[in-house]
C-alpha atoms as a PDB file:
ATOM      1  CA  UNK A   1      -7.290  57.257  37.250  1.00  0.00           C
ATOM      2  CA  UNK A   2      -7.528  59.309  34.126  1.00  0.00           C
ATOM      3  CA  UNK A   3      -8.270  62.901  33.845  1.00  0.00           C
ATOM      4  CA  UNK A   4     -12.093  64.844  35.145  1.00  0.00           C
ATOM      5  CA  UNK A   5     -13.963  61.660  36.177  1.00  0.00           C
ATOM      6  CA  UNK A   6     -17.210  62.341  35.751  1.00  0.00           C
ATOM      7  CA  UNK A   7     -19.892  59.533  35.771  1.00  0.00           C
ATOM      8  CA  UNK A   8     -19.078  56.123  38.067  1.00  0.00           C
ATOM      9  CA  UNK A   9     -21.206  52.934  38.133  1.00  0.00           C
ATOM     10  CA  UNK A  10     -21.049  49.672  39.561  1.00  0.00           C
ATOM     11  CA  UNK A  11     -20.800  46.383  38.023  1.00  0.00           C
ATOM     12  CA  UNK A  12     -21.637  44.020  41.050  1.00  0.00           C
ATOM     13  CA  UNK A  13     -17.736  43.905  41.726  1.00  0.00           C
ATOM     14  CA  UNK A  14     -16.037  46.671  40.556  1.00  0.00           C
ATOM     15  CA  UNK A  15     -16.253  50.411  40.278  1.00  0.00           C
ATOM     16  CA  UNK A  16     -15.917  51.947  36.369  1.00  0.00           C
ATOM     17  CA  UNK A  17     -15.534  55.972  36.243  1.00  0.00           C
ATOM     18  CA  UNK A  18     -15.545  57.371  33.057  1.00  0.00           C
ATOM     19  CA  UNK A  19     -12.436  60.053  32.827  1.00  0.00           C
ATOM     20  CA  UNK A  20     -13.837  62.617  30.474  1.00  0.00           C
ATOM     21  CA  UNK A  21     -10.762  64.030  29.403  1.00  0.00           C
ATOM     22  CA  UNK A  22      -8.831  61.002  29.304  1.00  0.00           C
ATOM     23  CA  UNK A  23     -10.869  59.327  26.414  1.00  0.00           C
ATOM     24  CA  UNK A  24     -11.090  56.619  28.993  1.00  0.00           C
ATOM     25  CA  UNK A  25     -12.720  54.259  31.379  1.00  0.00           C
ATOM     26  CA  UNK A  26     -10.643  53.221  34.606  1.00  0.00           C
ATOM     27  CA  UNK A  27     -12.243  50.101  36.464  1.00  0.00           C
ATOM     28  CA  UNK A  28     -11.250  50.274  40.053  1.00  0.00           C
ATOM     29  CA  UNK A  29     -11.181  46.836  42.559  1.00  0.00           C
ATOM     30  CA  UNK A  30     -13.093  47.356  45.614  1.00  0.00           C
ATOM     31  CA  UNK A  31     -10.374  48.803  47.978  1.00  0.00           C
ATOM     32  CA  UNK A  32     -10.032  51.587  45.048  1.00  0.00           C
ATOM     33  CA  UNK A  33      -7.129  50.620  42.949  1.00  0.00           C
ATOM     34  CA  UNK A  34      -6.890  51.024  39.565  1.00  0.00           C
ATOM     35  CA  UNK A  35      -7.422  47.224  37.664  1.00  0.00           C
ATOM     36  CA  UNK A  36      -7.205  48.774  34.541  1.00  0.00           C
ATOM     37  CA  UNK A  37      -8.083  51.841  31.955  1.00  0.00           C
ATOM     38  CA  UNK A  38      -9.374  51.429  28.520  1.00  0.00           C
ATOM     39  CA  UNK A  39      -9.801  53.854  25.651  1.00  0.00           C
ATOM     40  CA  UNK A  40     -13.383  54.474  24.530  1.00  0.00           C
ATOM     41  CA  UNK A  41     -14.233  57.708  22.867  1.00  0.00           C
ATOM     42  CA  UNK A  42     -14.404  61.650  22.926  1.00  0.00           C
ATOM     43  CA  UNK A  43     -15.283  62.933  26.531  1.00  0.00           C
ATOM     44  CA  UNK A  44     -16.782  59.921  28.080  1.00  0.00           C
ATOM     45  CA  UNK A  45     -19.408  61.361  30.445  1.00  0.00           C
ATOM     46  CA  UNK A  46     -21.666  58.543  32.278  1.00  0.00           C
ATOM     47  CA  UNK A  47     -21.992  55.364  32.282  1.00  0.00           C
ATOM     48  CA  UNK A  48     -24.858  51.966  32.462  1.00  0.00           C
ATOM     49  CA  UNK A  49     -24.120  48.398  33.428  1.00  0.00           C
ATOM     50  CA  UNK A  50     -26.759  45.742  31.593  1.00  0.00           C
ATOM     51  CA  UNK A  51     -25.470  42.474  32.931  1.00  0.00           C
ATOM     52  CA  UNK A  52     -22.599  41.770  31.443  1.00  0.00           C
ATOM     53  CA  UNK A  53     -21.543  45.119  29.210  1.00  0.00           C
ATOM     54  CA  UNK A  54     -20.600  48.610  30.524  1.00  0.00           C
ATOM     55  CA  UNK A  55     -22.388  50.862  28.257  1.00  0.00           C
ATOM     56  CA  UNK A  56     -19.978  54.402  28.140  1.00  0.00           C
ATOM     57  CA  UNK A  57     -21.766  57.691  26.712  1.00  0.00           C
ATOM     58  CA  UNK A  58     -18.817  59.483  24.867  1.00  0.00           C
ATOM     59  CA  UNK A  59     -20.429  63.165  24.461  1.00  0.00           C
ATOM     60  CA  UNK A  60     -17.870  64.043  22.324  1.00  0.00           C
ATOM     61  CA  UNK A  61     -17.746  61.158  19.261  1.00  0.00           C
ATOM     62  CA  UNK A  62     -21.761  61.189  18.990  1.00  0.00           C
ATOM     63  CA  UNK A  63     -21.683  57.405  20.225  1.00  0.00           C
ATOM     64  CA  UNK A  64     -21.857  54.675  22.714  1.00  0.00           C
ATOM     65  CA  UNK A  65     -18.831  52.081  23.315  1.00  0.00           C
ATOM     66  CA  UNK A  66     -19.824  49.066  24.476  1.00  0.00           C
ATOM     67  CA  UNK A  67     -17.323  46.761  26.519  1.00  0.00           C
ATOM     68  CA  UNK A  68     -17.789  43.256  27.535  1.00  0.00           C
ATOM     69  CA  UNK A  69     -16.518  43.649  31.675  1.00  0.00           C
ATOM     70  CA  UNK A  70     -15.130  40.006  31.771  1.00  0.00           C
ATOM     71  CA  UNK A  71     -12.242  40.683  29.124  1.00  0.00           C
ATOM     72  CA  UNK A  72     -12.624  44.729  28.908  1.00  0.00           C
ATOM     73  CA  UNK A  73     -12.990  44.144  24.672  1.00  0.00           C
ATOM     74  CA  UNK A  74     -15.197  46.554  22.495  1.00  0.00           C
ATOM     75  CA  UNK A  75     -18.016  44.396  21.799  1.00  0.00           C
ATOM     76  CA  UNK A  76     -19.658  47.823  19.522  1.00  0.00           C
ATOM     77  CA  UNK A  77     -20.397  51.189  18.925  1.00  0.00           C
ATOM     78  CA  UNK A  78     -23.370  52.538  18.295  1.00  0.00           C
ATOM     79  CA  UNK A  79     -24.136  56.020  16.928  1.00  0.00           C
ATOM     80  CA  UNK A  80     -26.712  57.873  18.670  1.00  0.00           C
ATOM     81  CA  UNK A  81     -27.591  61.830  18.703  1.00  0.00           C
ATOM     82  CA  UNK A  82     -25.383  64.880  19.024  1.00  0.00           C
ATOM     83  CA  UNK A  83     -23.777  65.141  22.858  1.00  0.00           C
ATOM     84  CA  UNK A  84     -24.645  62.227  24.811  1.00  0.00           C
ATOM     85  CA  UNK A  85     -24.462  62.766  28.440  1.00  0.00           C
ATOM     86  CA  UNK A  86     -26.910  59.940  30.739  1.00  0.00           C
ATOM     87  CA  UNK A  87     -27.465  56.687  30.359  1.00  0.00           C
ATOM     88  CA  UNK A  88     -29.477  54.145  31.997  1.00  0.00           C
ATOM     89  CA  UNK A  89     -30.630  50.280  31.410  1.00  0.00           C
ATOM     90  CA  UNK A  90     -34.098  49.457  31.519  1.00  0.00           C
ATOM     91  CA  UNK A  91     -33.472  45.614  32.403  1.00  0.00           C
ATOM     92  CA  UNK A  92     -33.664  44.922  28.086  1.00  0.00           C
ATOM     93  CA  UNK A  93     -32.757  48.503  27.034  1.00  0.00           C
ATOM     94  CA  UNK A  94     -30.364  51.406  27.132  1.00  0.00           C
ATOM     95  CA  UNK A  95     -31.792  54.775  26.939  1.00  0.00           C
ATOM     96  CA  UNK A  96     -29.512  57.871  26.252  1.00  0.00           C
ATOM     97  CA  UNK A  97     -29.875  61.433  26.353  1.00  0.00           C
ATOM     98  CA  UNK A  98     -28.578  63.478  23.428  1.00  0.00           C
ATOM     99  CA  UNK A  99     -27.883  66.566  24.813  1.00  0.00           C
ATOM    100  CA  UNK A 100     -27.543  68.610  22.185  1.00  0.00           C
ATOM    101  CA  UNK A 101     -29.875  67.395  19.355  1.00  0.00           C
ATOM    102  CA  UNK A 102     -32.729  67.218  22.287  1.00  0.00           C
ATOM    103  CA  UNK A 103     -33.585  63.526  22.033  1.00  0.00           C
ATOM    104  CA  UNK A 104     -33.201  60.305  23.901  1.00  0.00           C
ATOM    105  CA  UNK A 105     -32.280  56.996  22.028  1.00  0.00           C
ATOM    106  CA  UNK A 106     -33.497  53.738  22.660  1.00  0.00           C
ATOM    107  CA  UNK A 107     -31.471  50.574  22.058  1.00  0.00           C
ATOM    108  CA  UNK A 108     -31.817  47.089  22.245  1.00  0.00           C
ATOM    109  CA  UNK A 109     -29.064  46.051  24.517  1.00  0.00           C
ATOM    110  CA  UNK A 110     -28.558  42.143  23.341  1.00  0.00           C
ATOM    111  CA  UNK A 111     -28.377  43.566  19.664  1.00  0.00           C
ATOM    112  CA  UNK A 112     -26.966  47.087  19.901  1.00  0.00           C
ATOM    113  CA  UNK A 113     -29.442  48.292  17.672  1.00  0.00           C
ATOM    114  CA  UNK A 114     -31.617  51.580  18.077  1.00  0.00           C
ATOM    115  CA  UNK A 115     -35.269  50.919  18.678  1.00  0.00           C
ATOM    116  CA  UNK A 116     -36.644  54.774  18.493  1.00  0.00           C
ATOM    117  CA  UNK A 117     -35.947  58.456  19.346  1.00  0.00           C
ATOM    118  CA  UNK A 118     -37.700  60.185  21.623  1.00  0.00           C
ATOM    119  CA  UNK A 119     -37.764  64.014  20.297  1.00  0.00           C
ATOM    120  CA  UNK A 120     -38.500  67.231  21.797  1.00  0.00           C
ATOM    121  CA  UNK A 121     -36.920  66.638  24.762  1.00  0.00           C
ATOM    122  CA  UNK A 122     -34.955  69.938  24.996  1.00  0.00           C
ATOM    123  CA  UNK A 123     -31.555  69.513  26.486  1.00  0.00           C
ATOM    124  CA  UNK A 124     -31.768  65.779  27.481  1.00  0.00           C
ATOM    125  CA  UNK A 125     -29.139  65.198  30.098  1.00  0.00           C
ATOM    126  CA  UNK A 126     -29.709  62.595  32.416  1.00  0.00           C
ATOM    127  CA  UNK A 127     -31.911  59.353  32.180  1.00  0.00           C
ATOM    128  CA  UNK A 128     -33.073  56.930  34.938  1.00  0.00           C
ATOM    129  CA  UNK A 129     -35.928  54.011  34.767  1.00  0.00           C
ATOM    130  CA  UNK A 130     -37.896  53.487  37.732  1.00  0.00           C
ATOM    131  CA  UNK A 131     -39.292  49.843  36.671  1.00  0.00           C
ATOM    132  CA  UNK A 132     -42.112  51.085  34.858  1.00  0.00           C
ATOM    133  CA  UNK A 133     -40.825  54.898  33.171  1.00  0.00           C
ATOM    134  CA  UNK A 134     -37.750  56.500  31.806  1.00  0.00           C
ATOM    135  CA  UNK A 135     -37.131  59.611  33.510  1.00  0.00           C
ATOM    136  CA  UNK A 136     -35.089  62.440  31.680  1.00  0.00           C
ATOM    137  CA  UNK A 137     -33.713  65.476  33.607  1.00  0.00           C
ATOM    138  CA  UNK A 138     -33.320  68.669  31.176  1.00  0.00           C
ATOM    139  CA  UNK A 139     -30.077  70.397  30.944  1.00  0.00           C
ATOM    140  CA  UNK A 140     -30.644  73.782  32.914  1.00  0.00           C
ATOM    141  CA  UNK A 141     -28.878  76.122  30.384  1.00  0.00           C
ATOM    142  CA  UNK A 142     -31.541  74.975  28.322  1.00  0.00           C
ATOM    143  CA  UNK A 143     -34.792  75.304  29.738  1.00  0.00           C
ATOM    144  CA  UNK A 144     -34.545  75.918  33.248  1.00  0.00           C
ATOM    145  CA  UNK A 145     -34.813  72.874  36.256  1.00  0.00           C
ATOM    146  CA  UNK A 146     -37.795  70.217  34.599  1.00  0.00           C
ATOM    147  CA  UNK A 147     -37.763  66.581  34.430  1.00  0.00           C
ATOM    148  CA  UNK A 148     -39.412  64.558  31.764  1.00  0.00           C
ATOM    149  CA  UNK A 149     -41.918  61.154  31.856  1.00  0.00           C
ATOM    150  CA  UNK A 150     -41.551  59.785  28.515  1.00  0.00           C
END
């Protein structure tokens, strides 16, 4: 396990925590041993399964890795705002919360490409989809304990 695990998902057999100050992702087997750990970038925070990739937000390099879970390659990166924290899959997209530049980013998970930014959504921090919205939680320090509907 690497170092501050933060965010953990499943993939429908193994557990991937994302080891914020590690750099790293370490996939775990399902009696909780380490299979393996793989770079990705600056302070991974949380993390998004879509089917076949594990989607890592890396709140420190601005970006997204994307790894393929049958071989653990980097399929992509994609650039997205400033501090991304949450992520979540929508069942066709991933939507992440930029902390820092207050927006959430939409994108196309076959392709990797961004679809639209939601803006004005001060101190994004966590995203969830409920099969019909994306939910966004606000980072307290911010503006205090609100959720947005966008």
């Amino acid at each position: 396990m690497g170092i501050a695990p933060i965010g953990v998902t499943f993939d429908g057999t193994h557990i991937w925590v994302a080891n914020n100050s590690s750099n790293s992702v370490t996939e775990l087997n399902e009696s909780g041993s380490v299979v393996r750990t793989v770079s990705v970038g600056t302070n991974p925070r949380y993390l998004a399964f879509d089917g076949t990739n594990m989607w890592v937000a890396n709140f420190g390099s601005n970006n997204v890795a994307v790894l393929n879970v049958s071989n653990r390659a980097l399929v992509r990166t994609v650039s997205v705002g400033t501090n991304p924290n949450g992520i979540a899959f929508d069942g066709t997209n991933m939507w992440v919360a930029n902390n820092s530049s207050n927006t959430v980013t939409k994108i196309q998970a076959a392709t990797g490409h961004i679809l639209g930014t939601s803006t004005g959504v001060t101190g994004a921090f966590a995203v969830a989809f409920d099969g019909a919205n994306v939910w966004v939680t606000n980072n307290p320090n911010s503006v205090g304990n609100t959720v947005s509907k966008l």
